[in-house]
Protein backbone atom coordinates (compact mmCIF):
# COMPACT_ATOMS: atom_id res chain seq x y z
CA UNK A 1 23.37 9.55 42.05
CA UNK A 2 25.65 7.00 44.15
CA UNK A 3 28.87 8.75 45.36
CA UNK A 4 31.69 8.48 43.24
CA UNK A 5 29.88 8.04 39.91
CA UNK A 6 31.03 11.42 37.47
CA UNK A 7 33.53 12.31 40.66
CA UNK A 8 35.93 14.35 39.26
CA UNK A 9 34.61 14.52 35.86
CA UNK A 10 33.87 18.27 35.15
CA UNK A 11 32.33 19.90 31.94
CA UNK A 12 34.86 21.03 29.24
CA UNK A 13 34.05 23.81 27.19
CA UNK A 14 36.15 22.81 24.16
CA UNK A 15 33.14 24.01 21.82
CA UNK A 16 30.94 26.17 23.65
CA UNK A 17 28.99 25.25 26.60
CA UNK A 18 26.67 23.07 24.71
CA UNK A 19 29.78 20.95 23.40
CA UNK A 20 31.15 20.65 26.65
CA UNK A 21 27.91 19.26 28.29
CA UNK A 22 27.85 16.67 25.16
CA UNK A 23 31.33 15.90 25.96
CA UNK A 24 30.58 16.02 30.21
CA UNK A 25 27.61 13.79 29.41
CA UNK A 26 29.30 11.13 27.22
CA UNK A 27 32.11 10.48 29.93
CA UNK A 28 29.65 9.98 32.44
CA UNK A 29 27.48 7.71 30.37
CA UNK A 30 30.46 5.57 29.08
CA UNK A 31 31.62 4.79 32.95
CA UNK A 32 30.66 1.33 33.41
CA UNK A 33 29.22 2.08 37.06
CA UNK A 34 27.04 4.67 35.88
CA UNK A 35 25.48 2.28 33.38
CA UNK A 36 25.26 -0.28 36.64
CA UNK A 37 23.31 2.42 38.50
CA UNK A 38 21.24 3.78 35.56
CA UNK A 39 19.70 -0.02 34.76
CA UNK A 40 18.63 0.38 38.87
CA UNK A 41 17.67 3.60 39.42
CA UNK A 42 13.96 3.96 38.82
CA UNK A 43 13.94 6.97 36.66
CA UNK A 44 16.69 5.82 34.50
CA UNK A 45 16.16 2.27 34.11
CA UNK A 46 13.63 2.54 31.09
CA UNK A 47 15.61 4.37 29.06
CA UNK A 48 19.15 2.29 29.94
CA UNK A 49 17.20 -0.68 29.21
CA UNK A 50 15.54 1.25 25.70
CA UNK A 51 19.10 2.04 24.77
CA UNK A 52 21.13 -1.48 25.65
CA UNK A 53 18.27 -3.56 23.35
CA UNK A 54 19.22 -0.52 20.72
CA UNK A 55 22.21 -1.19 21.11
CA UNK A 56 22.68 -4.90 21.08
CA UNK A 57 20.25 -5.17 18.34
CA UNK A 58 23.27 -2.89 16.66
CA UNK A 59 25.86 -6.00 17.49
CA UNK A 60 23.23 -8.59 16.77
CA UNK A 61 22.18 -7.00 12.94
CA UNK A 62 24.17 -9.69 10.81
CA UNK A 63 22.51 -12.80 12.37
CA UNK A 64 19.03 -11.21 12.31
CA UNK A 65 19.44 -10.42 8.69
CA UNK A 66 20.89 -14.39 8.29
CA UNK A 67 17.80 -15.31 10.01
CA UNK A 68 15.79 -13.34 7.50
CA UNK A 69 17.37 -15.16 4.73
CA UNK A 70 16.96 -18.88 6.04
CA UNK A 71 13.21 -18.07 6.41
CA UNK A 72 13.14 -16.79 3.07
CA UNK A 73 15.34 -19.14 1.38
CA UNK A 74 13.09 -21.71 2.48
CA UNK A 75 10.38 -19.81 1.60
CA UNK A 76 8.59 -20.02 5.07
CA UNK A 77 6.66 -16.63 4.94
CA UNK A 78 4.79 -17.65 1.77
CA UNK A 79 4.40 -21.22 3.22
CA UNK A 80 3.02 -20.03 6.12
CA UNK A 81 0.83 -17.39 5.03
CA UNK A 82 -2.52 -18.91 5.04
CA UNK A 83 -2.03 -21.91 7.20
CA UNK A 84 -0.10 -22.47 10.57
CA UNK A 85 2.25 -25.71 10.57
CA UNK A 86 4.10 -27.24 13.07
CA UNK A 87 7.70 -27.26 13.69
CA UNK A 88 7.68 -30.97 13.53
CA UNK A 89 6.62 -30.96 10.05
CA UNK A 90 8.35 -28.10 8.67
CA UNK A 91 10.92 -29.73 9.91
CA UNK A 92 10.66 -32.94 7.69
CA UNK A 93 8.99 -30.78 4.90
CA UNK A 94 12.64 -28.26 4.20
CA UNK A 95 15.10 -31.47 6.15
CA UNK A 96 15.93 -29.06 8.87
CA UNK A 97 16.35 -31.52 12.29
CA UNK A 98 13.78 -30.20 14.18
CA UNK A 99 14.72 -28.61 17.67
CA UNK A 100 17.01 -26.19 15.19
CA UNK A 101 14.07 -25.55 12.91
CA UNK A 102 11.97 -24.71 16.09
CA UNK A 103 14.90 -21.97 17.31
CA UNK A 104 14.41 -20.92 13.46
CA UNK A 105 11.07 -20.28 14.27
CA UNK A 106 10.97 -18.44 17.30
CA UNK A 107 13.83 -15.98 15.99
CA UNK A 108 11.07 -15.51 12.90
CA UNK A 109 8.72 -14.65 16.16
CA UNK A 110 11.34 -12.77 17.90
CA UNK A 111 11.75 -10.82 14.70
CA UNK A 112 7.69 -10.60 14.48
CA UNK A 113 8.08 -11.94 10.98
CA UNK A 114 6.29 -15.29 12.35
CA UNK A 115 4.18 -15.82 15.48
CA UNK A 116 3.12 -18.74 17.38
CA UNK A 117 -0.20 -19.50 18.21
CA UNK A 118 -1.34 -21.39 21.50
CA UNK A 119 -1.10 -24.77 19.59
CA UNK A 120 2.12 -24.22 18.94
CA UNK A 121 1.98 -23.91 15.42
CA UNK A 122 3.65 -21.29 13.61
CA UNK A 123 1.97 -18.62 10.82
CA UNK A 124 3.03 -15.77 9.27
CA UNK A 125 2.99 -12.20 10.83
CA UNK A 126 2.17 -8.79 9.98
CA UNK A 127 5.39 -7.81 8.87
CA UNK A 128 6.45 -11.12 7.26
CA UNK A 129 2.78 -10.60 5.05
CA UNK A 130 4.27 -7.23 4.09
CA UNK A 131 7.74 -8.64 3.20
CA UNK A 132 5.68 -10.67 0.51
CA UNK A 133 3.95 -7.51 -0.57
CA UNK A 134 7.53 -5.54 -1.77
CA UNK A 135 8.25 -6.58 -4.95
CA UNK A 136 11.67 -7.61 -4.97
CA UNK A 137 12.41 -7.45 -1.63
CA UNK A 138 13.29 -11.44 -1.21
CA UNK A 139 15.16 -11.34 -4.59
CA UNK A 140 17.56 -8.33 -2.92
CA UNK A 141 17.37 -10.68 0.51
CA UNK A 142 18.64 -13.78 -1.55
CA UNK A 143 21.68 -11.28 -3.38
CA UNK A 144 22.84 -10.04 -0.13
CA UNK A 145 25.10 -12.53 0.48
CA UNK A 146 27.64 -11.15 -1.96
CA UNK A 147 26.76 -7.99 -0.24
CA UNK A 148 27.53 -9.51 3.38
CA UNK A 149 30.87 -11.39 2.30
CA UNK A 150 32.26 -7.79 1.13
CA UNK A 151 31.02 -6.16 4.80
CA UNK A 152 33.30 -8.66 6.37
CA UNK A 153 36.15 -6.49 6.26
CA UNK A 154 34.59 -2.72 6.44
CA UNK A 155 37.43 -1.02 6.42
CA UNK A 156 39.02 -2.35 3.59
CA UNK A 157 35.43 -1.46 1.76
CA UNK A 158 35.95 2.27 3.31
CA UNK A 159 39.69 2.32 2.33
CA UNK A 160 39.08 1.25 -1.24
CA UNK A 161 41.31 -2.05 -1.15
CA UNK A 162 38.75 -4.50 -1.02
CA UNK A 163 38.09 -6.69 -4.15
CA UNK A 164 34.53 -6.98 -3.78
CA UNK A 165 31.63 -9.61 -5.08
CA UNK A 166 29.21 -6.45 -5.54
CA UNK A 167 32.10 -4.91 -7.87
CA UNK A 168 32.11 -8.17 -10.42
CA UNK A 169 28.33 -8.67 -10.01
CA UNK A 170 27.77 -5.39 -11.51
CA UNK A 171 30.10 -4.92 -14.05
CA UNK A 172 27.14 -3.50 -16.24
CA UNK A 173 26.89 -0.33 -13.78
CA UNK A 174 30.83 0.08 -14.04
CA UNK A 175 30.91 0.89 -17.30
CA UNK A 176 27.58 1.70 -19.05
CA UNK A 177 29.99 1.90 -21.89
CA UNK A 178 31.44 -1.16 -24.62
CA UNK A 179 30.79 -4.43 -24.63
CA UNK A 180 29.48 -6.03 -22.08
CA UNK A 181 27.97 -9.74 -21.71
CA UNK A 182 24.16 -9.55 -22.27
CA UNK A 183 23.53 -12.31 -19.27
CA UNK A 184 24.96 -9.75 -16.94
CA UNK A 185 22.72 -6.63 -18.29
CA UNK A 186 19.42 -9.17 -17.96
CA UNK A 187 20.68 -9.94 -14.62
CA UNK A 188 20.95 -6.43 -13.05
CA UNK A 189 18.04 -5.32 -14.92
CA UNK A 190 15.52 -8.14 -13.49
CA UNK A 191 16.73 -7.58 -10.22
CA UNK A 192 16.36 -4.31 -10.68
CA UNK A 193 12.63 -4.37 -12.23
CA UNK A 194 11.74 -6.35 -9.04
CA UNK A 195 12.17 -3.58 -7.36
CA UNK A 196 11.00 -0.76 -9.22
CA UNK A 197 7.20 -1.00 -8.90
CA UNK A 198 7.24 0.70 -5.51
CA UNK A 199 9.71 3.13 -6.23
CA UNK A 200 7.55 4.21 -9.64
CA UNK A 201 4.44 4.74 -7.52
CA UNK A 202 6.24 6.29 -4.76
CA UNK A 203 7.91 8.88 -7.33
CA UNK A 204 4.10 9.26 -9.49
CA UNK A 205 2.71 10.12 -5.98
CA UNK A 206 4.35 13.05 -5.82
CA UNK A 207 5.67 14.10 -9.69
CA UNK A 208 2.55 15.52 -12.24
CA UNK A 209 3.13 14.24 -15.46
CA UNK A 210 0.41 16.71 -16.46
CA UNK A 211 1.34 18.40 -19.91
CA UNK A 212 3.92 16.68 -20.79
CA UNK A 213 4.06 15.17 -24.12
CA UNK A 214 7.13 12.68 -24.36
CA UNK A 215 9.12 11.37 -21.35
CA UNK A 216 12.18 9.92 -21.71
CA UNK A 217 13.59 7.61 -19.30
CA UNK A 218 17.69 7.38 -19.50
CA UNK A 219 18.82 4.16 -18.17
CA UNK A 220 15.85 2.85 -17.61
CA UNK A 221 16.56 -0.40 -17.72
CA UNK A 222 14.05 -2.73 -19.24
CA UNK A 223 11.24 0.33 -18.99
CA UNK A 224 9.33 -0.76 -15.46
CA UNK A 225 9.39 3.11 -14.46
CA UNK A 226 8.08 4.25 -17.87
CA UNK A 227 5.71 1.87 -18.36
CA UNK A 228 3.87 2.67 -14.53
CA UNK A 229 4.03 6.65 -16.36
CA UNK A 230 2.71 5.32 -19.56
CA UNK A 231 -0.40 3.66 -17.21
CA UNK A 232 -0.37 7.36 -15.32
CA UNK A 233 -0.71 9.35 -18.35
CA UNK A 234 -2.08 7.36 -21.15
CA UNK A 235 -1.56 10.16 -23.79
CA UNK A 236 2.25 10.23 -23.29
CA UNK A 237 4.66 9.34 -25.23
CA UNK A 238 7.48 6.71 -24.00
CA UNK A 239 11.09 6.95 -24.70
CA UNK A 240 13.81 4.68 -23.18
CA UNK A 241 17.10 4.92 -23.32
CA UNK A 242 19.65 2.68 -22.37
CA UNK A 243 22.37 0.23 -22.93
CA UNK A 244 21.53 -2.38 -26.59
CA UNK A 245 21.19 -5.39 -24.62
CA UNK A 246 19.09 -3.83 -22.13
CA UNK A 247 17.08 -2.29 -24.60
CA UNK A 248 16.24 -5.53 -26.48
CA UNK A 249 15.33 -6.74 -23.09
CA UNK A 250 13.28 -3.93 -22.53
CA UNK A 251 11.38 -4.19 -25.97
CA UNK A 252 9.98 -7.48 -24.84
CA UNK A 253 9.06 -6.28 -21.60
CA UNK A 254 6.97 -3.77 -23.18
CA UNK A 255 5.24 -6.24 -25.78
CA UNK A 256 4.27 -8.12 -22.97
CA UNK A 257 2.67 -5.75 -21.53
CA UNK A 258 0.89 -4.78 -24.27
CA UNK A 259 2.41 -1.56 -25.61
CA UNK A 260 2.23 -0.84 -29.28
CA UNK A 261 6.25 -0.53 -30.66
CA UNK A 262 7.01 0.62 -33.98
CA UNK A 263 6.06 3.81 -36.79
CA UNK A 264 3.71 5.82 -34.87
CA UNK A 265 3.69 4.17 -31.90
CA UNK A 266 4.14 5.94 -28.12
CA UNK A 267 7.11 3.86 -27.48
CA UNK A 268 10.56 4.96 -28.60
CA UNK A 269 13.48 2.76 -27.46
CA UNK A 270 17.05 4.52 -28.33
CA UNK A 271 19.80 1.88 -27.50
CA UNK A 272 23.33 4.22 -26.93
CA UNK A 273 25.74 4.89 -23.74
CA UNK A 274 24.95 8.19 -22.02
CA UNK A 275 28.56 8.31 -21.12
CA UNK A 276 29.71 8.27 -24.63
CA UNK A 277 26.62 9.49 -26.48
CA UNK A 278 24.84 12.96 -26.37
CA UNK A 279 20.90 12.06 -25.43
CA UNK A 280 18.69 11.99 -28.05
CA UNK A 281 16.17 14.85 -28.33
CA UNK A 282 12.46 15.50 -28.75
CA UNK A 283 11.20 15.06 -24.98
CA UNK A 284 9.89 17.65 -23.11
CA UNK A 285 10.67 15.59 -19.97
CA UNK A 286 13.36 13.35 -18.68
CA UNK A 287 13.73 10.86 -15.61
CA UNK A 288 16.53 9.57 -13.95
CA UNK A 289 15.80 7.15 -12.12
CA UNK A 290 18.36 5.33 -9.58
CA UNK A 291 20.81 6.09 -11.60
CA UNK A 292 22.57 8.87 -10.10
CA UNK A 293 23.81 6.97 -7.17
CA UNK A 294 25.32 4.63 -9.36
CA UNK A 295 27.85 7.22 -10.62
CA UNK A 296 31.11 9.49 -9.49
CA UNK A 297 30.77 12.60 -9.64
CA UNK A 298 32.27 13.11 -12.77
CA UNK A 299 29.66 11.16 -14.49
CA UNK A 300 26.98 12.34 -12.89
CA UNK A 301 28.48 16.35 -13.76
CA UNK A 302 28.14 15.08 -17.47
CA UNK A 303 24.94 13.42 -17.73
CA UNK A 304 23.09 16.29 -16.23
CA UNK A 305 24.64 18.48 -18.68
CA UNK A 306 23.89 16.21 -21.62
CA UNK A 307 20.52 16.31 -19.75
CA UNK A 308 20.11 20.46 -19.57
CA UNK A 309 21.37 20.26 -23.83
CA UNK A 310 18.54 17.52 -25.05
CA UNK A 311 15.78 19.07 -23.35
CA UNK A 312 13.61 22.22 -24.81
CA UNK A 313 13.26 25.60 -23.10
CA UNK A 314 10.79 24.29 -20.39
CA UNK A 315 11.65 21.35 -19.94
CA UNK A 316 11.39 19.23 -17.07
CA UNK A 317 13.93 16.79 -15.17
CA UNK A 318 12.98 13.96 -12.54
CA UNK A 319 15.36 12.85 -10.40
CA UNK A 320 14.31 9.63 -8.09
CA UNK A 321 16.43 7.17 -6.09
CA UNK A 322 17.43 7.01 -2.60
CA UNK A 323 18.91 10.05 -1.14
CA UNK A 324 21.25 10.90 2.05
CA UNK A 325 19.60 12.55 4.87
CA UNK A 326 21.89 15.51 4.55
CA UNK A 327 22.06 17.16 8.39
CA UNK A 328 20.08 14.55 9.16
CA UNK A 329 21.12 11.04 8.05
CA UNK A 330 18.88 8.07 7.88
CA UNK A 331 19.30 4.96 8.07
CA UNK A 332 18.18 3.42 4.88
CA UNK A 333 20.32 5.77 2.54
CA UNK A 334 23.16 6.96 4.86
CA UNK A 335 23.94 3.13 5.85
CA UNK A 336 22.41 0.55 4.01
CA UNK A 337 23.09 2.56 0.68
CA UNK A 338 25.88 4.49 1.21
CA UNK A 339 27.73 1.25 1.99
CA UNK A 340 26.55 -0.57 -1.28
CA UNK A 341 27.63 2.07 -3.45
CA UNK A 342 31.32 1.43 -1.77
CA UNK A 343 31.19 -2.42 -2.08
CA UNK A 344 30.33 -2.04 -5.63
CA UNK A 345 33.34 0.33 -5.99
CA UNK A 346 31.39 3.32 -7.91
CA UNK A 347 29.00 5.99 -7.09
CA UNK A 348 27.67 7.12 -3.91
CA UNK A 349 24.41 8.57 -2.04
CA UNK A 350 23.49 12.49 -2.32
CA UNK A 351 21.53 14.92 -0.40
CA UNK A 352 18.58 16.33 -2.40
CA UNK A 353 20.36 19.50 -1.36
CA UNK A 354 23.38 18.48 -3.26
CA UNK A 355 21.34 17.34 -5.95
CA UNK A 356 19.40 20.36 -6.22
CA UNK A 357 22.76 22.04 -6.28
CA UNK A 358 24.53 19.94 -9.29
CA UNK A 359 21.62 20.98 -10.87
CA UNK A 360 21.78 24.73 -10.50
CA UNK A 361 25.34 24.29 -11.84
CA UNK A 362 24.30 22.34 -15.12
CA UNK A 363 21.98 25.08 -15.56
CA UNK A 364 18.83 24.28 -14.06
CA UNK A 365 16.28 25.95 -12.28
CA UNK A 366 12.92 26.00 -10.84
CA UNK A 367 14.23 23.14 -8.40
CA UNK A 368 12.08 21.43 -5.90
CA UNK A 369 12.90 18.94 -3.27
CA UNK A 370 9.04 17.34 -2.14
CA UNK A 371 8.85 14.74 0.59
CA UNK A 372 8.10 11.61 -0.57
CA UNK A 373 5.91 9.75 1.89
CA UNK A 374 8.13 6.05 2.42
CA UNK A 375 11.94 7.82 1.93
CA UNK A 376 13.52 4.51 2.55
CA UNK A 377 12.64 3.94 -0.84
CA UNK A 378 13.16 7.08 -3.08
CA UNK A 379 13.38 10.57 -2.59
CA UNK A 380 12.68 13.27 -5.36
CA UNK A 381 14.31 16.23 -7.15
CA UNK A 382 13.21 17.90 -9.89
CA UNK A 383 14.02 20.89 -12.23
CA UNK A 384 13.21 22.72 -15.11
CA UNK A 385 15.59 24.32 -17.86
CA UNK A 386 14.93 27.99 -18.64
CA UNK A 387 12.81 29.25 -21.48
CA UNK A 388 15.83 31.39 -22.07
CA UNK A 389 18.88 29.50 -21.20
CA UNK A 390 21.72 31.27 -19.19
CA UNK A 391 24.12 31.72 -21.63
CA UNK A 392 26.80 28.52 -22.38
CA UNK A 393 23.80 26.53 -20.94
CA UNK A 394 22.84 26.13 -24.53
């Protein structure tokens, strides 16, 4: 090491000697000459050079994600999918002049959502193929721009003063409860259908539906998650319940698809609040799913009490959305999500180990936290109540 570099910068042992090597070890690194050295110094220079492109890709986030949504608002990944085209004429084709739609194109390359091939035309890549294959995924990429205007001021987000786009674009989440304008409700439940293939398969994966004989889904939105368990387990019975105007929603969704409504039908639809109104009973199972996260605690300390009283001795409860790492955080839920729930001023990301606990509180037990294979997604709780309840748990 070059003389003078960590000179005079000895190990504290404010927290133990482990704590004070952290701290010894984060001095050195933040001294701008060390960093000179370390991007030199043969041993050293991989990993300074691993960690600045971390790091700058950190600074540089925002305009990657803007260059994700000019190549999706002009639908370039689809367009480019089967066959390569030139910058010249994509260019003409979307009226982009063209030496900025060829620095377009390489950051789509850079991003290895495009690549270029020795012609110099331009096709679709691996990972802009599998952006196409999430359902949803470029109908969230479009809405992110309220979601960006309210991260322009993060603090204010944190501090709870910012009057935020995500806060009037989901009014329906606010308050699952009164009147509220059906065009909203058919908004946040399309965009939220888009979505909720992936997550249903990723939760079936793992959850047995096996001997169940009604599931009920509460706030379920126009039924995408209960009709993938309806395909899963043709002899169970379907029950949704949510808000009216989502529920009229969801009855056409269903028709569609080709599920019998009606007297003696599997499907049940039950339009009601469950923030003013007790859950209906008669299933043997319920699922909440991404719905939690929406909620304060207070709410959430309700519904999975009104949860534990409308289910039978036995009975079984699903919880699926995404989850905080806990002692670990991850990125997708302890970031990205944790950070929506603030812009849209209500609810907030849990461990599965807080989860888990809520439910021991509302009376639960037999609780199980299973990996789920793509966690970025959803992660899974679930629970059982008691064949003899604990006693005001009944």
């Amino acid at each position: 090491m070059p003389e003078g570099i960590g000179a005079g910068v000895l190990p504290r042992r404010a927290g133990g000697l482990r704590g004070g090597f952290a701290a010894w070890r984060n001095r050195l690194i933040a001294a701008p000459r060390f960093q000179s050295w370390a991007s030199r110094f043969p041993l050293t220079r991989g990993i300074a050079r691993a960690e600045g492109e971390a790091l700058f890709d950190l600074v540089a986030g925002f305009v990657h994600s803007q260059v994700l949504l000019a190549l999706v608002e002009l639908d370039l990944p689809a367009e480019l999918l089967e066959t390569p085209r030139p910058a010249e004429a994509l260019a003409v084709r979307h009226g982009v002049p063209e030496q900025r739609m060829a620095a377009l194109l390489d950051a789509g390359v850079a991003l290895k959502l495009l690549e270029r091939l020795r012609d110099g035309r331009y096709r679709t890549a691996q990972r802009g193929a599998a952006l196409l294959g999430v359902p949803g995924l470029c109908e969230m990429i479009r809405h992110h721009g309220a979601f960006y205007r309210d991260m322009g001021d993060p603090l204010a987000v944190l501090r709870g003063e910012a009057d935020t786009e995500l806060a009037r674009f989901w009014p329906y989440v606010f308050g699952a409860a009164g009147a509220v304008d059906p065009e909203i409700t058919a908004r946040y439940s399309a965009l939220m259908e888009e979505s909720q293939g992936l997550v249903a398969e990723e939760t079936l994966r793992i959850v047995s539906l096996r001997g169940l004989r009604r599931l009920m889904d509460v706030g379920g939105g126009t039924g995408a998650f209960l009709r993938a368990a309806g395909r899963a387990a043709p002899a169970l019975d379907l029950q949704l319940f949510d808000l009216p105007p989502v529920v009229e929603v969801a009855r056409r969704r269903f028709a569609e698809e080709g599920f019998a409504m009606g007297a003696g039908s599997r499907v049940t639809l039950c339009a009601g609040s469950f923030r003013d109104d007790p859950l209906p009973p008669g299933a043997d199972a319920i699922s909440l799913v991404r719905v939690l996260y929406d909620h304060e605690d207070a709410t959430v300390t309700t519904l999975l009490g009104k949860a534990f009283a409308a289910l039978p001795p036995g009975g079984r409860l699903i919880v699926s959305e995404p989850m905080a790492g806990g002692a670990r955080p991850q990125r997708a839920a302890d970031v990205y999500f944790a950070f929506y729930c603030m812009a849209m001023r209500t609810g907030r990301v849990r461990s599965q180990s807080e989860i888990a606990r809520r439910l021991a509180a509302a009376g639960f037990t037999g609780i199980a936290t299973p990996a789920t294979r793509r966690p970025f997604l959803t992660s899974v709780v679930t629970a059982e109540k008691p064949s003899a309840a604990p006693a005001g748990k009944r």
